[in-house]
N, C-alpha and C. Protein backbone atom coordinates (compact mmCIF):
# COMPACT_ATOMS: atom_id res chain seq x y z
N UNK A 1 -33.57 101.03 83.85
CA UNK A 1 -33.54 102.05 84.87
C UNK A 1 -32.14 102.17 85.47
N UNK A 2 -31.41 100.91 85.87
CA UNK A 2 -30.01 100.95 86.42
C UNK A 2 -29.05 101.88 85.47
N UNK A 3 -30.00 101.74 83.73
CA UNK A 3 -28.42 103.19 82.77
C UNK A 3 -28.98 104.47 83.67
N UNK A 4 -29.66 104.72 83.77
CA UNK A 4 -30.29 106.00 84.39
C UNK A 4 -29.23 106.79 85.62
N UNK A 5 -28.56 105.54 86.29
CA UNK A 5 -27.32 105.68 87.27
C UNK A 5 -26.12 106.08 86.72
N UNK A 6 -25.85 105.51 85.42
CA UNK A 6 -24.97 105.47 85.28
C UNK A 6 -24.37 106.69 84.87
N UNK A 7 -23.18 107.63 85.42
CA UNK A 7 -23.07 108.95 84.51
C UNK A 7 -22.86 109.56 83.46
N UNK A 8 -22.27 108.70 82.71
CA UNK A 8 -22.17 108.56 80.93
C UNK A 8 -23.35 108.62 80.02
N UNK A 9 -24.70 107.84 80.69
CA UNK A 9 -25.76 107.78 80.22
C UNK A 9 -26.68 108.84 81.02
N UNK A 10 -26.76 109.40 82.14
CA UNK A 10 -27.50 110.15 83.05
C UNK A 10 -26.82 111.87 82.35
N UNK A 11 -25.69 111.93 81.82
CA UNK A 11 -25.22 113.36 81.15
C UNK A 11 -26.17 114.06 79.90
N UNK A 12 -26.16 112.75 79.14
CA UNK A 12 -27.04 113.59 77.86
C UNK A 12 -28.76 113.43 78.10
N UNK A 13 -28.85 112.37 78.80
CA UNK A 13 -30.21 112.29 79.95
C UNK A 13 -30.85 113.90 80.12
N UNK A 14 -30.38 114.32 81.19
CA UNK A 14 -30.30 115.87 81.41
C UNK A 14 -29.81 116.93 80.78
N UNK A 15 -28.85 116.76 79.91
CA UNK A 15 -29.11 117.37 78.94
C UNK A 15 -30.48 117.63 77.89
N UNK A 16 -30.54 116.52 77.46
CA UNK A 16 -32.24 116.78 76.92
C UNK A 16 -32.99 117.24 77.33
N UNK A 17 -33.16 116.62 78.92
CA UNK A 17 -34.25 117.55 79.62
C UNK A 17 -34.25 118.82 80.21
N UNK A 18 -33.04 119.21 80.24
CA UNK A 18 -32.84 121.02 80.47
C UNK A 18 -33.27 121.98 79.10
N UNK A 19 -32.48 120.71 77.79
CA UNK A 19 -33.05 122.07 76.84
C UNK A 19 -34.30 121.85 76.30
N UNK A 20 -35.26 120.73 76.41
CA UNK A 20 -36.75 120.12 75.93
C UNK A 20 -37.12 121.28 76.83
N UNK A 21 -37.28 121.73 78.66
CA UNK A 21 -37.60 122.30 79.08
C UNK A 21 -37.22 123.98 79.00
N UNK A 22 -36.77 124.39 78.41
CA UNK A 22 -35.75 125.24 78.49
C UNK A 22 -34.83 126.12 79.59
N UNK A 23 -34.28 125.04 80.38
CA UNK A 23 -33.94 125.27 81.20
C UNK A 23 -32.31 125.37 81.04
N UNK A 24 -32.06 126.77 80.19
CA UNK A 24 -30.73 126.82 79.45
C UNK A 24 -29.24 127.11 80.62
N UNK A 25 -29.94 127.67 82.28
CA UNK A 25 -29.15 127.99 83.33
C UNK A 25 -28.67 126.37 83.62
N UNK A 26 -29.55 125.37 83.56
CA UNK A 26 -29.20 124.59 83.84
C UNK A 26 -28.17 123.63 82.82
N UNK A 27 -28.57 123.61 81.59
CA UNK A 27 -27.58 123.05 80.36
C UNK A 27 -25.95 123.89 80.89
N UNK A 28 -26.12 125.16 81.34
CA UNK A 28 -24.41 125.37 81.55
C UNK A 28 -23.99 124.76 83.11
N UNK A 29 -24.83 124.86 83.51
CA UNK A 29 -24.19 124.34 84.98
C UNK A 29 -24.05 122.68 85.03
N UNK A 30 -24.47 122.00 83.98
CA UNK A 30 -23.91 120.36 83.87
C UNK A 30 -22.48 120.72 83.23
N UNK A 31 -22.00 121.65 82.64
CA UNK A 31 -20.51 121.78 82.02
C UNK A 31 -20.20 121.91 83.46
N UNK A 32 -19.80 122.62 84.71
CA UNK A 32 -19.43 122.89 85.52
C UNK A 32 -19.14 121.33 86.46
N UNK A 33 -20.14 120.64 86.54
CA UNK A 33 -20.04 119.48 87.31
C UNK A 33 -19.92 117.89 86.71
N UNK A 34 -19.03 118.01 85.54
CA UNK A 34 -18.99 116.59 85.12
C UNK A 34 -17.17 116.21 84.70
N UNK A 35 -16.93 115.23 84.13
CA UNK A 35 -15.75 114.78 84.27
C UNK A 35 -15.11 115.44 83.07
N UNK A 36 -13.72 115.54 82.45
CA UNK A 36 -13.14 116.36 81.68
C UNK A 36 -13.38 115.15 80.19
N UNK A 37 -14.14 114.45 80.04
CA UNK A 37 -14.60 113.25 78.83
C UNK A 37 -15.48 114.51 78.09
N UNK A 38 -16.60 114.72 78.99
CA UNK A 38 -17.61 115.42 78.21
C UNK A 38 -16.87 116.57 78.06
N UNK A 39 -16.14 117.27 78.18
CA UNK A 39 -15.94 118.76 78.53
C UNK A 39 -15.91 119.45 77.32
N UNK A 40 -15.20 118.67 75.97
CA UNK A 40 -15.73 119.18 74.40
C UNK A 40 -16.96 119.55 74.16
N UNK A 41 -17.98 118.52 74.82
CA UNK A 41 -19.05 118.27 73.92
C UNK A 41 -20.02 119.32 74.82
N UNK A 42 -19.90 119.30 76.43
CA UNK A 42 -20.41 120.49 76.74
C UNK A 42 -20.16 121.97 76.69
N UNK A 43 -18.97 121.89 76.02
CA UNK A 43 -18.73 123.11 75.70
C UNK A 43 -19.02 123.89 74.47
N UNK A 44 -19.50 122.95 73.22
CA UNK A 44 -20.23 123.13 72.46
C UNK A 44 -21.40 123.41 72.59
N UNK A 45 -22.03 122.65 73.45
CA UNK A 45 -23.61 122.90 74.15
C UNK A 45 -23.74 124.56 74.77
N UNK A 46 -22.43 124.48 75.44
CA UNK A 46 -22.48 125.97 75.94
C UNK A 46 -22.73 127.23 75.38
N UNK A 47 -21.93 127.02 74.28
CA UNK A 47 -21.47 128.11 72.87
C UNK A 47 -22.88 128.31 72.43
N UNK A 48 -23.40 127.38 72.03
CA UNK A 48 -24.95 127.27 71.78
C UNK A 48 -26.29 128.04 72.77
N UNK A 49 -25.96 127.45 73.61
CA UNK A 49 -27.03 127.99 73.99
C UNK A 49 -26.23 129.61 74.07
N UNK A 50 -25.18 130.15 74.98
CA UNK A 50 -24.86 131.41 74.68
C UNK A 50 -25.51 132.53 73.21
N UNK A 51 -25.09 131.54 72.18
CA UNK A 51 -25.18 132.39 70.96
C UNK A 51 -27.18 132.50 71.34
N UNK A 52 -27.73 131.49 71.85
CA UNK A 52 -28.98 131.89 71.21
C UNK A 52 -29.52 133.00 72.55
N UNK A 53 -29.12 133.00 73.36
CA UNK A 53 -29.37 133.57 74.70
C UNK A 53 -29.34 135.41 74.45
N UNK A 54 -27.93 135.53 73.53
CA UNK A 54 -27.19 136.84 72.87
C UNK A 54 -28.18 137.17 72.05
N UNK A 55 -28.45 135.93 71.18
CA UNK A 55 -29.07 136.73 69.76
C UNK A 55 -30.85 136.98 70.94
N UNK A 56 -31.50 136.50 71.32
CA UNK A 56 -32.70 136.91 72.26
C UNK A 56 -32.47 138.59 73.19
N UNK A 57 -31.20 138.38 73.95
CA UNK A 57 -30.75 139.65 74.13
C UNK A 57 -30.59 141.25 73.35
N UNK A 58 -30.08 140.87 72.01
CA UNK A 58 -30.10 142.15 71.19
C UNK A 58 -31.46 142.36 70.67
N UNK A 59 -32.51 141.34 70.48
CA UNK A 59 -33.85 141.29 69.64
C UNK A 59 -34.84 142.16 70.67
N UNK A 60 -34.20 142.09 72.52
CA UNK A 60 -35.06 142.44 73.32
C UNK A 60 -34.67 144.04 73.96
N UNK A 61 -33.55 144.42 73.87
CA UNK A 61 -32.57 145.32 74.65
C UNK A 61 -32.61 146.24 73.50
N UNK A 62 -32.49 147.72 73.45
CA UNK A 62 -31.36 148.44 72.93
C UNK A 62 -30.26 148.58 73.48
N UNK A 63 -29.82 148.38 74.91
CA UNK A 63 -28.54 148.51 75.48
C UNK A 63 -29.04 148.00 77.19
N UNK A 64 -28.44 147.20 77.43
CA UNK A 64 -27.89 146.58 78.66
C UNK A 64 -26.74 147.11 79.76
N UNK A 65 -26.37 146.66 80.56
CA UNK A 65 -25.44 147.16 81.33
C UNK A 65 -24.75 146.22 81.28
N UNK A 66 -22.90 146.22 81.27
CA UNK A 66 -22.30 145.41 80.85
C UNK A 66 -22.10 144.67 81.97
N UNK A 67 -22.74 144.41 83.19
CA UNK A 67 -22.41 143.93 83.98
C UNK A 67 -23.88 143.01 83.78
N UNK A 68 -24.40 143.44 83.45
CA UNK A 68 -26.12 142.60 83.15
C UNK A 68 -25.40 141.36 82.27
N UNK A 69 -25.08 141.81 81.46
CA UNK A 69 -24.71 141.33 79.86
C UNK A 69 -23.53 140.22 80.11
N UNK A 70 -22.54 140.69 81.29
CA UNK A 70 -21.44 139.67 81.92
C UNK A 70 -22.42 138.38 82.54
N UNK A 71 -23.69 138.91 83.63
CA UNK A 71 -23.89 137.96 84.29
C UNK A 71 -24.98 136.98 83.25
N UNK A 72 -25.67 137.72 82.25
CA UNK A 72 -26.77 136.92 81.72
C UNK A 72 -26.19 135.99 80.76
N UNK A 73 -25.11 136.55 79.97
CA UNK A 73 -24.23 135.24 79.04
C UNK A 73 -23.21 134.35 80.42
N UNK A 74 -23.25 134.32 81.10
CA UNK A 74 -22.75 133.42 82.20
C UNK A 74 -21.12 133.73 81.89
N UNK A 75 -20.61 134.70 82.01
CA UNK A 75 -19.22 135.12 81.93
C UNK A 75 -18.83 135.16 83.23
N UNK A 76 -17.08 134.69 83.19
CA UNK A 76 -16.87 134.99 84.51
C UNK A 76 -15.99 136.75 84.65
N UNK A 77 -15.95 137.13 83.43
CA UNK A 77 -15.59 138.72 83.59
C UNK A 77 -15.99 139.48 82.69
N UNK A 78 -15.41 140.99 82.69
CA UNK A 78 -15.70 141.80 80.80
C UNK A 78 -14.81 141.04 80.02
N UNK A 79 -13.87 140.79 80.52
CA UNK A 79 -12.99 140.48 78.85
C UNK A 79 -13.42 139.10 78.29
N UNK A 80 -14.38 138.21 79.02
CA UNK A 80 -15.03 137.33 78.20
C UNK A 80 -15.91 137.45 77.24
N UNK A 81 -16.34 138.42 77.95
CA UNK A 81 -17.51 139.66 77.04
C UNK A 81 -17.23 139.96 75.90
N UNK A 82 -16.06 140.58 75.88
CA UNK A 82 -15.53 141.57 74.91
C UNK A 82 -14.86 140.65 74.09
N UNK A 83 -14.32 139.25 74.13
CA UNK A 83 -13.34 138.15 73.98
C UNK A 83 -14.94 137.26 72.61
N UNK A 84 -16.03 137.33 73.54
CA UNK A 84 -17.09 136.79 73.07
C UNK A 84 -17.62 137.71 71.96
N UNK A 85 -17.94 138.69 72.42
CA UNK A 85 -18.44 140.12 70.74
C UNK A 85 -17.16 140.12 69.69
N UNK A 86 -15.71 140.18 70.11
CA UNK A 86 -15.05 139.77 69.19
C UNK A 86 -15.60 138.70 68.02
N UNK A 87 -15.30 137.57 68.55
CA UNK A 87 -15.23 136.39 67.95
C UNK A 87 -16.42 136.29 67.19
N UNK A 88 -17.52 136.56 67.74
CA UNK A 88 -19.11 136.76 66.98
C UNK A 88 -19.01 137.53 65.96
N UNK A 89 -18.57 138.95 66.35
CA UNK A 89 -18.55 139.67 64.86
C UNK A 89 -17.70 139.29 63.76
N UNK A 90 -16.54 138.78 64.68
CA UNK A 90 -15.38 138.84 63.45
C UNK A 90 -15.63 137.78 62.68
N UNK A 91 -15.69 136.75 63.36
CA UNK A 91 -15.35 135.95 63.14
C UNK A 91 -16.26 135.10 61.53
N UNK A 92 -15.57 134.68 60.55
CA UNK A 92 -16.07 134.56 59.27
C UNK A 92 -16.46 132.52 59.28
N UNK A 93 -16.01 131.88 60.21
CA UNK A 93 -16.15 130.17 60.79
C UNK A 93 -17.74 130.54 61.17
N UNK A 94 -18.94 129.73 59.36
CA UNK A 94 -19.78 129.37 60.22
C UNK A 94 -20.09 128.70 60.89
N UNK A 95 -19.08 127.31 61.10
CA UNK A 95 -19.23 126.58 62.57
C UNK A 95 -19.44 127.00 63.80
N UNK A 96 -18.81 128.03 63.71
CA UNK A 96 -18.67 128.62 64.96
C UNK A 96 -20.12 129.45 65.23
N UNK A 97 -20.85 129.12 66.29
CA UNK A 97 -22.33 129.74 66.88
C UNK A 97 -22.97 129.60 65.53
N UNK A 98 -22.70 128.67 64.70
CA UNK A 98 -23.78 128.55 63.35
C UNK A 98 -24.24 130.21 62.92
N UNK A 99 -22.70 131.24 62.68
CA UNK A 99 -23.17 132.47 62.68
C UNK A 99 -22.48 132.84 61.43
N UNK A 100 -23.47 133.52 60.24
CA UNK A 100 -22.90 133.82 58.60
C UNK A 100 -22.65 135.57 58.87
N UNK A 101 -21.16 136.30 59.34
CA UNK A 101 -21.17 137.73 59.95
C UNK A 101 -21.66 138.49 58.55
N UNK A 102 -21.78 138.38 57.43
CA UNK A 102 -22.24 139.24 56.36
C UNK A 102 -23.59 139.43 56.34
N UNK A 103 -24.46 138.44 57.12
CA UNK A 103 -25.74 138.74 57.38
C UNK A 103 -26.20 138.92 58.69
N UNK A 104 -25.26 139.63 59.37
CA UNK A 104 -25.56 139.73 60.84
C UNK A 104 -26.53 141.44 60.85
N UNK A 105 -27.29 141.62 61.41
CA UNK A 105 -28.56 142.80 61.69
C UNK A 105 -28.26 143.61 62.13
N UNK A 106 -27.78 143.08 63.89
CA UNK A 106 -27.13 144.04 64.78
C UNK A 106 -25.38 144.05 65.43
N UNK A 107 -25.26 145.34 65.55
CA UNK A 107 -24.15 144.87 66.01
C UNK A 107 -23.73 145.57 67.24
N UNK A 108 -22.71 144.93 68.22
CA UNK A 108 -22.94 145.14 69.40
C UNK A 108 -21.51 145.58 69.99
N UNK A 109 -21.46 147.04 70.50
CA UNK A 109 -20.18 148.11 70.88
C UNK A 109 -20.80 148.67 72.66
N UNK A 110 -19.54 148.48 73.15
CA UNK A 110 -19.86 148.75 74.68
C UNK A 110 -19.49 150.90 74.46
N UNK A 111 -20.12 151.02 75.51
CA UNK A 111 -19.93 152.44 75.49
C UNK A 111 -20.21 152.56 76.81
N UNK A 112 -19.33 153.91 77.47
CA UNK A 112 -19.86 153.60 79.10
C UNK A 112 -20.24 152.74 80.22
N UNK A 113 -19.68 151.97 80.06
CA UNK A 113 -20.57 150.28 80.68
C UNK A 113 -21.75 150.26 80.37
N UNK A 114 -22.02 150.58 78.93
CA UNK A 114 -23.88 149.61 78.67
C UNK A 114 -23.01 149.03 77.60
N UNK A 115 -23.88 147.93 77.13
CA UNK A 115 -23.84 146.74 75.56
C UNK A 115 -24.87 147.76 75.13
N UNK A 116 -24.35 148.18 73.70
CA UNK A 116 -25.44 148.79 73.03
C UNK A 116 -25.50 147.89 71.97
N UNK A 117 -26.95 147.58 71.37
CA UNK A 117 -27.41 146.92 70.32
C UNK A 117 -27.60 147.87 69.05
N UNK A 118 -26.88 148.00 67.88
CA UNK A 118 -27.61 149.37 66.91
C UNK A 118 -27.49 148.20 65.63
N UNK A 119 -28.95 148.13 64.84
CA UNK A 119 -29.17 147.81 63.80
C UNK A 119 -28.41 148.27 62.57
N UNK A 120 -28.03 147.27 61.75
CA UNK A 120 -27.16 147.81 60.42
C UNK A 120 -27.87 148.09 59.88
N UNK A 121 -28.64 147.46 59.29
CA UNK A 121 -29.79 147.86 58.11
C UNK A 121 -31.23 148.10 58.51
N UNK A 122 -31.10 149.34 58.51
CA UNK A 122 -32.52 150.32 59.36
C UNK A 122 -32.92 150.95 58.07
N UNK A 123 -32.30 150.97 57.00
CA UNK A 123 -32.99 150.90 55.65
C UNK A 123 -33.93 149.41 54.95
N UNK A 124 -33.78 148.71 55.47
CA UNK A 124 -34.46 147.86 55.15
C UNK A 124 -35.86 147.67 54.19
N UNK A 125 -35.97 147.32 53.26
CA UNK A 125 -37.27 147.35 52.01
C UNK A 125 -38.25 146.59 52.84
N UNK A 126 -39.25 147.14 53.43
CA UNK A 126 -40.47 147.05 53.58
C UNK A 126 -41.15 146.95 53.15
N UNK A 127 -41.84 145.18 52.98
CA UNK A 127 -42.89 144.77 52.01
C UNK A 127 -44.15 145.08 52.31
N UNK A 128 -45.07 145.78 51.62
CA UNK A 128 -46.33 146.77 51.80
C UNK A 128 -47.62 144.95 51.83
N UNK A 129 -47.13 144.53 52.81
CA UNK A 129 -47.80 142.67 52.88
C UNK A 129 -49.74 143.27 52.83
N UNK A 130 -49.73 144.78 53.38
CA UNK A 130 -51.39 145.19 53.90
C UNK A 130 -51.74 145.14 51.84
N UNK A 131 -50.86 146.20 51.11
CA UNK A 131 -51.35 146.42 49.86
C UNK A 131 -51.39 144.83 49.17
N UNK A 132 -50.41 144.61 49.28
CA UNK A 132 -50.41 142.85 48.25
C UNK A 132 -51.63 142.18 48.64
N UNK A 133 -51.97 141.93 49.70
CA UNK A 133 -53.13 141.18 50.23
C UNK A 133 -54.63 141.95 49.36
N UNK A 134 -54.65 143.34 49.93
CA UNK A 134 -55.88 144.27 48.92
C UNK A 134 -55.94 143.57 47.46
N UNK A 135 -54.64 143.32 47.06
CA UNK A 135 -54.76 143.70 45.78
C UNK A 135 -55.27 142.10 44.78
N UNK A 136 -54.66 141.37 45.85
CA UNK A 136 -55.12 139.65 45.96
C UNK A 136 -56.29 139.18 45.96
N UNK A 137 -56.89 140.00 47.04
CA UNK A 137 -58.57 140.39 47.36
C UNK A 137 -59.56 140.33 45.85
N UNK A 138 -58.72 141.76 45.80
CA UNK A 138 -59.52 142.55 44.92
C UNK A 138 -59.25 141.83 43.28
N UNK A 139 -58.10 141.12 42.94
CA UNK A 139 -57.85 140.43 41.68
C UNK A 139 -59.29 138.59 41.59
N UNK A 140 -58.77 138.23 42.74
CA UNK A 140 -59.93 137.12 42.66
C UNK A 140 -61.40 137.53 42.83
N UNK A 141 -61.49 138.55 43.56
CA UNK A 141 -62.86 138.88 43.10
C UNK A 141 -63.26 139.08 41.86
N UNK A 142 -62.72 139.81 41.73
CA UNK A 142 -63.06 140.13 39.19
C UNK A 142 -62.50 138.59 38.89
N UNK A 143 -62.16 137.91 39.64
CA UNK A 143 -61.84 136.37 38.89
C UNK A 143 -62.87 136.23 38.80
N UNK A 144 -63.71 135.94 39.93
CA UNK A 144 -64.68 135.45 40.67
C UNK A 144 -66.06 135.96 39.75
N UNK A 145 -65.95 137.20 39.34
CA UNK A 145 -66.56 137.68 38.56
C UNK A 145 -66.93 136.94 37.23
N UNK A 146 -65.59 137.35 36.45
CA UNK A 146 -65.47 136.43 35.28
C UNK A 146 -65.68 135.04 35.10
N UNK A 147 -65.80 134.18 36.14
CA UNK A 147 -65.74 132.92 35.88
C UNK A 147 -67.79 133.17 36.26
C-alpha cells in the first residue's frame, strides 16, 4: 500500500484507472500535473487517446464547429487544430496515432468555422450480407433434403 504513495508508482496507477474507466478527460489532465520524467510517455498517452477521441468524432458529426472541435480534442488554439489535421492526414509514420493515411475513410477540411467530415469512398461495394444469408438458407435446405 505505501507504493500506492509513491508518485512514480501512483502515475501509471491512474493511468490505468482513467482509461479501464474511460475516463479519457482525465488520462490528459495527469500530463498537465506530473514531473517532466513522465512527460514522453504521457504524451504518447495523449496522442492516443486524441486520435481515438477524433476518429469517434468524424464517425459521429458531419461537421462540428471549430471551436467545439478546439475544445473536445483538448487544444489550446485553431492552429493546434489545423497543426493536428495536418499531421493526421499527411502524415505517411504509422507510428504516429497507429494511422495507415492510404486507408483513411474520412477526411477532414475546415470551412467557415465548422470541421467538416466528407467520406472518400461513398462508392463503396456493398455486400448484399441479406441475399448471401437467403441463399445459405436455401442451399442447406436441398442439403438437408438430399442427405
Amino acid at each position: 500500500m505505501d507504493d500506492h504513495i509513491n508518485q512514480y508508482i501512483k502515475i501509471p496507477i491512474t493511468l490505468e484507472q482513467c482509461i479501464l474507466e474511460g475516463s479519457y478527460k482525465s488520462v490528459l489532465d495527469v500530463n498537465n500535473n506530473h514531473d517532466k520524467n513522465y512527460k514522453y510517455y504521457l504524451n504518447k498517452f495523449e496522442s492516443a487517446i486524441r486520435f481515438q477521441i477524433a476518429r469517434s468524432a468524424e464517425k459521429s458529426y458531419e461537421s462540428i464547429r471549430v471551436s467545439d472541435a478546439v475544445s473536445l480534442l483538448r487544444f489550446t488554439n485553431v492552429d493546434a487544430l489545423v497543426s493536428f489535421i495536418k499531421t493526421d492526414v499527411d502524415s505517411n509514420d504509422v507510428s504516429l496515432l497507429l494511422l495507415i493515411v492510404k486507408e483513411r475513410e474520412i477526411d477532414w477540411k475546415i470551412h467557415n468555422d465548422r470541421l467538416f467530415f466528407s467520406h472518400r469512398n461513398k462508392d463503396k461495394v456493398v455486400i448484399p450480407s441479406r441475399a448471401i444469408i437467403d441463399d445459405v438458407m436455401l442451399l442447406a435446405h436441398e442439403l438437408e433434403k438430399i442427405i
